[in-house]
PDB file of N, CA and C in Angstrom:
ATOM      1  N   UNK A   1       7.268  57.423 -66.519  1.00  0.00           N
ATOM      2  CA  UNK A   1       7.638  58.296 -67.609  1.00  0.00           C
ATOM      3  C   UNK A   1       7.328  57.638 -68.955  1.00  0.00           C
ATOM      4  N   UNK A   2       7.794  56.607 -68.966  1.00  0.00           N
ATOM      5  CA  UNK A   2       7.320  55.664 -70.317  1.00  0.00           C
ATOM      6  C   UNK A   2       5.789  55.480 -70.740  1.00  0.00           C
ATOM      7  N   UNK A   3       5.244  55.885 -69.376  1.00  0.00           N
ATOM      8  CA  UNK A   3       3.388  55.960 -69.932  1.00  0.00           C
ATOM      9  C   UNK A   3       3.121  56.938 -70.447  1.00  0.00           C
ATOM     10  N   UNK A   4       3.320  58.087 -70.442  1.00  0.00           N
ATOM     11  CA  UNK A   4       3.354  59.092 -70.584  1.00  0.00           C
ATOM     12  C   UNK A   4       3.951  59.617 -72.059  1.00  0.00           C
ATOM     13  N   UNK A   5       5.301  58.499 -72.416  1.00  0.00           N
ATOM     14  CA  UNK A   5       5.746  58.698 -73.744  1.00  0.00           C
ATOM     15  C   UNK A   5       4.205  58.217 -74.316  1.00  0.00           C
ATOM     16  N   UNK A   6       3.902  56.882 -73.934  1.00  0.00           N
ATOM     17  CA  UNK A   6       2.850  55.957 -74.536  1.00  0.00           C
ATOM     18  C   UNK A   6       2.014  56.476 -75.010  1.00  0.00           C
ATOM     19  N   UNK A   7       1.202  57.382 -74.068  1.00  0.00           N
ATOM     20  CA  UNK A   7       0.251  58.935 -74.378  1.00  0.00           C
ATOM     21  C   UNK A   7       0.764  59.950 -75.225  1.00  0.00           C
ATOM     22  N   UNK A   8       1.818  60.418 -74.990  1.00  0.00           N
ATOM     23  CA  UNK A   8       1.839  61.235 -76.206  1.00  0.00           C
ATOM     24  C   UNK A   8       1.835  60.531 -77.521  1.00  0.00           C
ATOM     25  N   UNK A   9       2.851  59.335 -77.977  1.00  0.00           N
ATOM     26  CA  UNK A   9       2.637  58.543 -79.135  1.00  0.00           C
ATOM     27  C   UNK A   9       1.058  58.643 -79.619  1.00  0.00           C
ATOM     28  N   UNK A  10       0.740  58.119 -79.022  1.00  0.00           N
ATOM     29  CA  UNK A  10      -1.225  57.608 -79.261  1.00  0.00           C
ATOM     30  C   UNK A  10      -1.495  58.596 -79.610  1.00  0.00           C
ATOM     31  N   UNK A  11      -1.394  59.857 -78.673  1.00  0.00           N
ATOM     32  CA  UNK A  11      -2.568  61.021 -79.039  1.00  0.00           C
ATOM     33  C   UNK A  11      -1.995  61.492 -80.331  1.00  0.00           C
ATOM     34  N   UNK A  12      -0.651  61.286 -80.920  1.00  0.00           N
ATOM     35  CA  UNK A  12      -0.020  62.106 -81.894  1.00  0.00           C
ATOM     36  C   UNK A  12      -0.066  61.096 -83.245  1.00  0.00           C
ATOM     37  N   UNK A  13      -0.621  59.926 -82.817  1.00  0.00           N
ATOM     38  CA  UNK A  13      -0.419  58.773 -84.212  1.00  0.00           C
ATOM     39  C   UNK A  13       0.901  58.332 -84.158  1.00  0.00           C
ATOM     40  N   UNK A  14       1.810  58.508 -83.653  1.00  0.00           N
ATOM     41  CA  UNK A  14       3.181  58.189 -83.500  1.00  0.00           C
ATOM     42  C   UNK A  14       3.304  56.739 -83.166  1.00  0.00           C
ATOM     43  N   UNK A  15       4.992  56.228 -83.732  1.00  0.00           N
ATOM     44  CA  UNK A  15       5.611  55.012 -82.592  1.00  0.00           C
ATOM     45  C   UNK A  15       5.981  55.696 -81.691  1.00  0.00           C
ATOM     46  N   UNK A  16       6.081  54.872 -80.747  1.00  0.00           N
ATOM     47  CA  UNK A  16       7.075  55.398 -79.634  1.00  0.00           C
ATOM     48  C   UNK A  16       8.677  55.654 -80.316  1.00  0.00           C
ATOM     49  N   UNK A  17       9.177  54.802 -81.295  1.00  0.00           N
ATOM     50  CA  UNK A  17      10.332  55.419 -81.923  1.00  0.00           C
ATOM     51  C   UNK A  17      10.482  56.500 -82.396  1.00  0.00           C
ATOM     52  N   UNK A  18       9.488  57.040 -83.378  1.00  0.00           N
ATOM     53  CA  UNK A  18       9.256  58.379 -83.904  1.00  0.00           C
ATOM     54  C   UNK A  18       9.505  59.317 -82.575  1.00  0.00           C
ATOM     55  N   UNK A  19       8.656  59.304 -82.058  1.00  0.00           N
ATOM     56  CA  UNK A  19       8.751  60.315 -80.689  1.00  0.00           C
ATOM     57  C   UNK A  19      10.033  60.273 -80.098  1.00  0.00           C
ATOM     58  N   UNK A  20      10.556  59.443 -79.182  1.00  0.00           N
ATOM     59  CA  UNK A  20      11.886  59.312 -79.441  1.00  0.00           C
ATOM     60  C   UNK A  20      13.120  59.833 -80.159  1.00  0.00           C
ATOM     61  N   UNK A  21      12.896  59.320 -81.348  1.00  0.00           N
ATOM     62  CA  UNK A  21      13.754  60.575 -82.298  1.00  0.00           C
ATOM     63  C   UNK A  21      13.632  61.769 -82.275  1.00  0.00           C
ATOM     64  N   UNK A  22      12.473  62.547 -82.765  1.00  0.00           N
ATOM     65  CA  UNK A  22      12.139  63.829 -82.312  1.00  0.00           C
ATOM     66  C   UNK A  22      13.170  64.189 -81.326  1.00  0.00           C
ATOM     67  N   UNK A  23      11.990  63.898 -80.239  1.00  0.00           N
ATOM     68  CA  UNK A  23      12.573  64.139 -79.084  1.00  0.00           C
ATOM     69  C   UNK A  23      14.710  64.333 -78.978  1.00  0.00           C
ATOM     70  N   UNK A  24      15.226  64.028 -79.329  1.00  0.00           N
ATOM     71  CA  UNK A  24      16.346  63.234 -79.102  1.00  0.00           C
ATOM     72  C   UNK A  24      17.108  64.509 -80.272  1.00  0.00           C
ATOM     73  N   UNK A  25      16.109  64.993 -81.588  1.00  0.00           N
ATOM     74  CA  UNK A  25      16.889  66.026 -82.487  1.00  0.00           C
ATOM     75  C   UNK A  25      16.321  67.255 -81.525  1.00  0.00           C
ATOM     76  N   UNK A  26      15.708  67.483 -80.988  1.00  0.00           N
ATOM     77  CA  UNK A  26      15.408  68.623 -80.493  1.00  0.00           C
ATOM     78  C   UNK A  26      16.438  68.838 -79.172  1.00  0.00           C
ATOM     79  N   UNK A  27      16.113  68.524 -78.487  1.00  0.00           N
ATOM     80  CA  UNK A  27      16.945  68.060 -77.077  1.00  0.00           C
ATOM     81  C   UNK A  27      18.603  68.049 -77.137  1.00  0.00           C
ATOM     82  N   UNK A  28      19.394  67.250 -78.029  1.00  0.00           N
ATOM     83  CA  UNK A  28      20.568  67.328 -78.550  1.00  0.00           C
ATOM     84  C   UNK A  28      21.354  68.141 -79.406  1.00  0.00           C
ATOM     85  N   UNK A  29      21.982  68.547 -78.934  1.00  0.00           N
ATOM     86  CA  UNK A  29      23.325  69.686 -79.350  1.00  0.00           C
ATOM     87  C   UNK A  29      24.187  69.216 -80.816  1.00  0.00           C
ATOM     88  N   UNK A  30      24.513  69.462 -81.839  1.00  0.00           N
ATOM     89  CA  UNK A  30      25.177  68.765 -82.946  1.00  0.00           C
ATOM     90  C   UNK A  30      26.656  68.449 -82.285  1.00  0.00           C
ATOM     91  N   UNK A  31      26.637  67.130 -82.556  1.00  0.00           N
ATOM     92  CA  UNK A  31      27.968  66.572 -82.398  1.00  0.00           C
ATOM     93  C   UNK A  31      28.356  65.578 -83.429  1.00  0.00           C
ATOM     94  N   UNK A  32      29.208  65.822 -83.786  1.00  0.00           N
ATOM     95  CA  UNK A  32      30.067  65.337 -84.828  1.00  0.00           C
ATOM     96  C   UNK A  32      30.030  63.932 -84.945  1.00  0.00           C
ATOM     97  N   UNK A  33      30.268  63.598 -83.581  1.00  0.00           N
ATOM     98  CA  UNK A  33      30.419  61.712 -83.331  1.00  0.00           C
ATOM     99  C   UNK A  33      28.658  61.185 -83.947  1.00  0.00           C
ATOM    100  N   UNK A  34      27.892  61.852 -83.325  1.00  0.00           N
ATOM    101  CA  UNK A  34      26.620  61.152 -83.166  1.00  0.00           C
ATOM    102  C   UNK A  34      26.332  61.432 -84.980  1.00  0.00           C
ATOM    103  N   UNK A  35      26.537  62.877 -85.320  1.00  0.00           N
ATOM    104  CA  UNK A  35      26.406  62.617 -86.820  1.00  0.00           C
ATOM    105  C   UNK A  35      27.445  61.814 -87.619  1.00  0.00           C
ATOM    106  N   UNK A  36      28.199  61.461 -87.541  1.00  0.00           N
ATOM    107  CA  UNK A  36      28.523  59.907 -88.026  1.00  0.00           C
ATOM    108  C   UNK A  36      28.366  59.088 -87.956  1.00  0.00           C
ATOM    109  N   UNK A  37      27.902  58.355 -86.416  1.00  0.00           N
ATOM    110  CA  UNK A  37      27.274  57.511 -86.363  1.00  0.00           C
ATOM    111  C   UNK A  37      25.506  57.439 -87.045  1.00  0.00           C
ATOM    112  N   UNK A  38      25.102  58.132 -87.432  1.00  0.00           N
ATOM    113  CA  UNK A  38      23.855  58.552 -87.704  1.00  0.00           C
ATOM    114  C   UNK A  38      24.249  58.430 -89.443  1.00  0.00           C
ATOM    115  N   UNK A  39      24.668  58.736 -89.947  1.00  0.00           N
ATOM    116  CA  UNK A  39      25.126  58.691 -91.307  1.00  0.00           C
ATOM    117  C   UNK A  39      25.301  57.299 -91.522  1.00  0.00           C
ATOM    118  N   UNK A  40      26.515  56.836 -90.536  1.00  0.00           N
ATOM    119  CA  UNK A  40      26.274  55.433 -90.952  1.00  0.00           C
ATOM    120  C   UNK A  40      24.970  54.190 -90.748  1.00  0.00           C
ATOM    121  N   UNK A  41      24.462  54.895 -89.967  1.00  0.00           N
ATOM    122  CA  UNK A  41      23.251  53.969 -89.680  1.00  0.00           C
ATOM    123  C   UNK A  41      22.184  54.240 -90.961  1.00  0.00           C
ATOM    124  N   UNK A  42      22.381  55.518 -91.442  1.00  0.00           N
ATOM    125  CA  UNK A  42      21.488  55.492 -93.016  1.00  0.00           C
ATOM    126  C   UNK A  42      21.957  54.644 -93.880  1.00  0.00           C
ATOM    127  N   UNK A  43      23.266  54.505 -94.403  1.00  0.00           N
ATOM    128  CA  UNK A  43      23.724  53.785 -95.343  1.00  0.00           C
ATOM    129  C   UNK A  43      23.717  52.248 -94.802  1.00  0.00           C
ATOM    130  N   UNK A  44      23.884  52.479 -94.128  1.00  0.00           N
ATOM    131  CA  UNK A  44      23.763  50.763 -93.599  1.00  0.00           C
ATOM    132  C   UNK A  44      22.372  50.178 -93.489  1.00  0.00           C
ATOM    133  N   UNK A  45      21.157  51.174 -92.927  1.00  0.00           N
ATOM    134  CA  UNK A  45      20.324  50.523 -93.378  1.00  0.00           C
ATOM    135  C   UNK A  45      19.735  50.433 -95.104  1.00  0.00           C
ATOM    136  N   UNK A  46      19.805  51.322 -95.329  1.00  0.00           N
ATOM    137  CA  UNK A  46      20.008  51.108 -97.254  1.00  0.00           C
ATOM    138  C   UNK A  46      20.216  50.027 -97.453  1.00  0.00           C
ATOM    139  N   UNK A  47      21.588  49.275 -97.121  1.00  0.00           N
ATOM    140  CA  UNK A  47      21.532  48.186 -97.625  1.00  0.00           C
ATOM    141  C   UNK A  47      21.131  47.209 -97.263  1.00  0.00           C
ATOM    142  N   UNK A  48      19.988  47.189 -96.083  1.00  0.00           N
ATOM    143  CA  UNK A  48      19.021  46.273 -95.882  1.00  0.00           C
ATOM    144  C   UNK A  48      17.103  46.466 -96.334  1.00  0.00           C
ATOM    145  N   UNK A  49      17.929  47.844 -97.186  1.00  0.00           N
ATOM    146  CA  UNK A  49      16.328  47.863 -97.866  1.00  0.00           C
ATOM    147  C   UNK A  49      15.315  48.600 -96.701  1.00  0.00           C
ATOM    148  N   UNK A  50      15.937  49.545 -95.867  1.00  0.00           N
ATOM    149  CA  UNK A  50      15.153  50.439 -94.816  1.00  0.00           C
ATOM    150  C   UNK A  50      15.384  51.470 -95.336  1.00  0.00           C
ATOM    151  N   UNK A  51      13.820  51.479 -95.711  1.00  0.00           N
ATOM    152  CA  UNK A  51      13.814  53.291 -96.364  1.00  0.00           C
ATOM    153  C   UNK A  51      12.750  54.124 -95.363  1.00  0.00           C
ATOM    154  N   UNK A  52      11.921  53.690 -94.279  1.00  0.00           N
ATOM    155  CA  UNK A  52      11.268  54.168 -93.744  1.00  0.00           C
ATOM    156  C   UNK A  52      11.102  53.660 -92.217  1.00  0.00           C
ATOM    157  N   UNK A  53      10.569  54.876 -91.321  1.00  0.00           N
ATOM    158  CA  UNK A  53      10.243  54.352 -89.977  1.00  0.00           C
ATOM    159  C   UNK A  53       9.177  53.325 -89.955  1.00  0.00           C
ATOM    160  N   UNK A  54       8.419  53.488 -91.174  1.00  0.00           N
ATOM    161  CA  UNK A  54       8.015  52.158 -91.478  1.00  0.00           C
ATOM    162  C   UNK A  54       8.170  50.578 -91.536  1.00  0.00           C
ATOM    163  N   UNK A  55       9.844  50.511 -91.894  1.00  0.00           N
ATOM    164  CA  UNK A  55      10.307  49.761 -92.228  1.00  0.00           C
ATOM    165  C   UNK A  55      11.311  49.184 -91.138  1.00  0.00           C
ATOM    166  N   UNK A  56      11.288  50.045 -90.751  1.00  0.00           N
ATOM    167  CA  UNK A  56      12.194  49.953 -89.081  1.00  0.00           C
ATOM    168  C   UNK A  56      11.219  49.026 -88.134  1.00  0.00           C
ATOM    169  N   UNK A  57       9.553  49.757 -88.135  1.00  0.00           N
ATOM    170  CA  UNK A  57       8.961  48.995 -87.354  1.00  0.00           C
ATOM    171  C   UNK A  57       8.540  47.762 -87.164  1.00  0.00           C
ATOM    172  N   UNK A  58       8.397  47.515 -89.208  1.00  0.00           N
ATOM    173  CA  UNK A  58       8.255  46.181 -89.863  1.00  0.00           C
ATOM    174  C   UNK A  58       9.159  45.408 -89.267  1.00  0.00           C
ATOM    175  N   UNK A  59      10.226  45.597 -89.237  1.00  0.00           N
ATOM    176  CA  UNK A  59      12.189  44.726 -89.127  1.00  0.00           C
ATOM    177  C   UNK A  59      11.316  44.514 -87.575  1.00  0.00           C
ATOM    178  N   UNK A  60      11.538  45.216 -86.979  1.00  0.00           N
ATOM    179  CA  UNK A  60      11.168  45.122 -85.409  1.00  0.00           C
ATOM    180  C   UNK A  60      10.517  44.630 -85.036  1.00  0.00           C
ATOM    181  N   UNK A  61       9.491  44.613 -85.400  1.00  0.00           N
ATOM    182  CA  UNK A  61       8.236  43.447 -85.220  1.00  0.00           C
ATOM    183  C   UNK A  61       8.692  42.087 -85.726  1.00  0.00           C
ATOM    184  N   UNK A  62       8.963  42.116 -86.969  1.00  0.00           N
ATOM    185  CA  UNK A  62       9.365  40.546 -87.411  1.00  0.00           C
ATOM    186  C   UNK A  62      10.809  39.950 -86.395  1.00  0.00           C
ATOM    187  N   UNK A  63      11.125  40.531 -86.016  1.00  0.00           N
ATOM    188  CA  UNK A  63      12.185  39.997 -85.043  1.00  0.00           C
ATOM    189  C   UNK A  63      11.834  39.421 -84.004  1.00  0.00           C
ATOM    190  N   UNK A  64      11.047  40.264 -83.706  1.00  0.00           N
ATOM    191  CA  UNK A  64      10.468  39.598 -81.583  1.00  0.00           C
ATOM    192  C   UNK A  64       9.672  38.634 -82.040  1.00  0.00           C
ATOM    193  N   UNK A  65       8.677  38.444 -83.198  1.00  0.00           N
ATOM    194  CA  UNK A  65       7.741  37.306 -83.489  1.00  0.00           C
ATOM    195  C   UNK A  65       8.841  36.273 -83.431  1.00  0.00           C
ATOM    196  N   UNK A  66       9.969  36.099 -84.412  1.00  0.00           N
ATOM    197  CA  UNK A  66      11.045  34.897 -84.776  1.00  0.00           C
ATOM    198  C   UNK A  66      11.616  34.543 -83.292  1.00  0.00           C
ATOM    199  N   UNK A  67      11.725  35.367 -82.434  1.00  0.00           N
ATOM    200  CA  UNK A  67      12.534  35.219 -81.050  1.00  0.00           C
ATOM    201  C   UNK A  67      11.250  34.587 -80.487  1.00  0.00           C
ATOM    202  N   UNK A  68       9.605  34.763 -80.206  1.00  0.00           N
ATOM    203  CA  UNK A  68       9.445  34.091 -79.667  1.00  0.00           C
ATOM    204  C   UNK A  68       8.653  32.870 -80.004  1.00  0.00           C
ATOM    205  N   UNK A  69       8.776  32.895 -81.287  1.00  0.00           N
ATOM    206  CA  UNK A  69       8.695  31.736 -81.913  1.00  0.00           C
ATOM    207  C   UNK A  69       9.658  30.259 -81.432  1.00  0.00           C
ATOM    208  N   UNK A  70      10.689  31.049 -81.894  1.00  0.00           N
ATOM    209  CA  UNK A  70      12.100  30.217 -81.313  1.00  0.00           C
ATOM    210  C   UNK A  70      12.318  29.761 -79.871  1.00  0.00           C
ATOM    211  N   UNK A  71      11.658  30.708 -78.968  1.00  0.00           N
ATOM    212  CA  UNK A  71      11.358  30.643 -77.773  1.00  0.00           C
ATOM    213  C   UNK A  71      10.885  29.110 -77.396  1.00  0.00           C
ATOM    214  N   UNK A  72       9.264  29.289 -78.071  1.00  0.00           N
ATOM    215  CA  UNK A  72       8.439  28.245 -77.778  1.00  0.00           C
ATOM    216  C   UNK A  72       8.690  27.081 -78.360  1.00  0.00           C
ATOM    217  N   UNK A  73       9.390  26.774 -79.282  1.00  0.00           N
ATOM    218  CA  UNK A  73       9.828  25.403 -79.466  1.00  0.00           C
ATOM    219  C   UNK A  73      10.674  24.779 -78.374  1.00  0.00           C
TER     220      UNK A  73
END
Protein backbone atom coordinates (compact mmCIF):
# COMPACT_ATOMS: atom_id res chain seq x y z
CA UNK A 1 0.00 0.00 0.00
CA UNK A 2 2.82 2.40 0.81
CA UNK A 3 4.09 1.92 -2.91
CA UNK A 4 1.33 2.90 -4.20
CA UNK A 5 1.07 6.08 -1.81
CA UNK A 6 4.82 6.48 -3.34
CA UNK A 7 3.14 6.56 -6.92
CA UNK A 8 0.62 8.67 -6.38
CA UNK A 9 3.06 11.32 -4.52
CA UNK A 10 5.48 11.22 -7.67
CA UNK A 11 2.90 11.32 -10.28
CA UNK A 12 1.20 14.35 -8.35
CA UNK A 13 4.64 16.29 -7.34
CA UNK A 14 3.65 15.64 -3.82
CA UNK A 15 5.45 14.48 -0.33
CA UNK A 16 4.18 11.62 0.82
CA UNK A 17 3.10 14.01 3.82
CA UNK A 18 1.07 16.26 1.66
CA UNK A 19 -0.84 13.25 0.38
CA UNK A 20 -1.33 12.00 3.63
CA UNK A 21 -2.92 15.04 4.87
CA UNK A 22 -5.22 15.35 2.08
CA UNK A 23 -6.03 12.18 2.30
CA UNK A 24 -6.73 12.23 6.12
CA UNK A 25 -9.11 15.91 5.53
CA UNK A 26 -11.10 14.15 3.10
CA UNK A 27 -11.58 10.75 4.69
CA UNK A 28 -12.21 12.25 8.32
CA UNK A 29 -15.38 13.39 9.90
CA UNK A 30 -14.89 16.92 12.01
CA UNK A 31 -14.09 16.23 15.44
CA UNK A 32 -13.54 18.59 17.90
CA UNK A 33 -10.56 16.73 19.66
CA UNK A 34 -8.53 16.38 16.41
CA UNK A 35 -9.38 20.16 15.67
CA UNK A 36 -7.64 21.14 18.72
CA UNK A 37 -5.14 19.19 18.53
CA UNK A 38 -4.56 20.52 15.00
CA UNK A 39 -4.80 24.16 16.15
CA UNK A 40 -2.34 23.50 18.51
CA UNK A 41 0.07 21.98 16.32
CA UNK A 42 -0.24 25.40 14.14
CA UNK A 43 0.67 27.60 16.91
CA UNK A 44 3.20 25.55 18.14
CA UNK A 45 4.78 25.20 15.09
CA UNK A 46 4.81 29.10 14.61
CA UNK A 47 6.89 29.21 17.20
CA UNK A 48 9.45 27.19 15.65
CA UNK A 49 9.31 29.24 12.57
CA UNK A 50 7.10 26.45 10.41
CA UNK A 51 5.22 28.25 8.06
CA UNK A 52 5.17 25.65 5.34
CA UNK A 53 5.00 21.90 4.28
CA UNK A 54 8.05 23.08 3.15
CA UNK A 55 9.39 23.65 6.22
CA UNK A 56 8.11 20.60 7.83
CA UNK A 57 10.09 18.68 5.23
CA UNK A 58 13.21 20.85 5.76
CA UNK A 59 12.86 20.09 9.94
CA UNK A 60 12.51 16.41 8.79
CA UNK A 61 15.19 15.95 6.79
CA UNK A 62 17.61 17.85 9.02
CA UNK A 63 16.71 15.53 11.79
CA UNK A 64 17.38 11.99 10.33
CA UNK A 65 20.78 13.56 8.79
CA UNK A 66 21.77 14.69 12.81
CA UNK A 67 20.47 11.07 13.99
CA UNK A 68 22.59 9.47 11.60
CA UNK A 69 25.28 11.43 11.90
CA UNK A 70 25.22 10.78 15.62
CA UNK A 71 24.74 7.29 14.72
CA UNK A 72 28.10 6.94 13.02
CA UNK A 73 30.30 8.36 15.46
Amino acid sequence: MFVLAQEIAAREHRTISELFREALRRYKPADPEWEALMSWGRAHGKTLGIESEEDVERMSDEFRQERRQAAAR
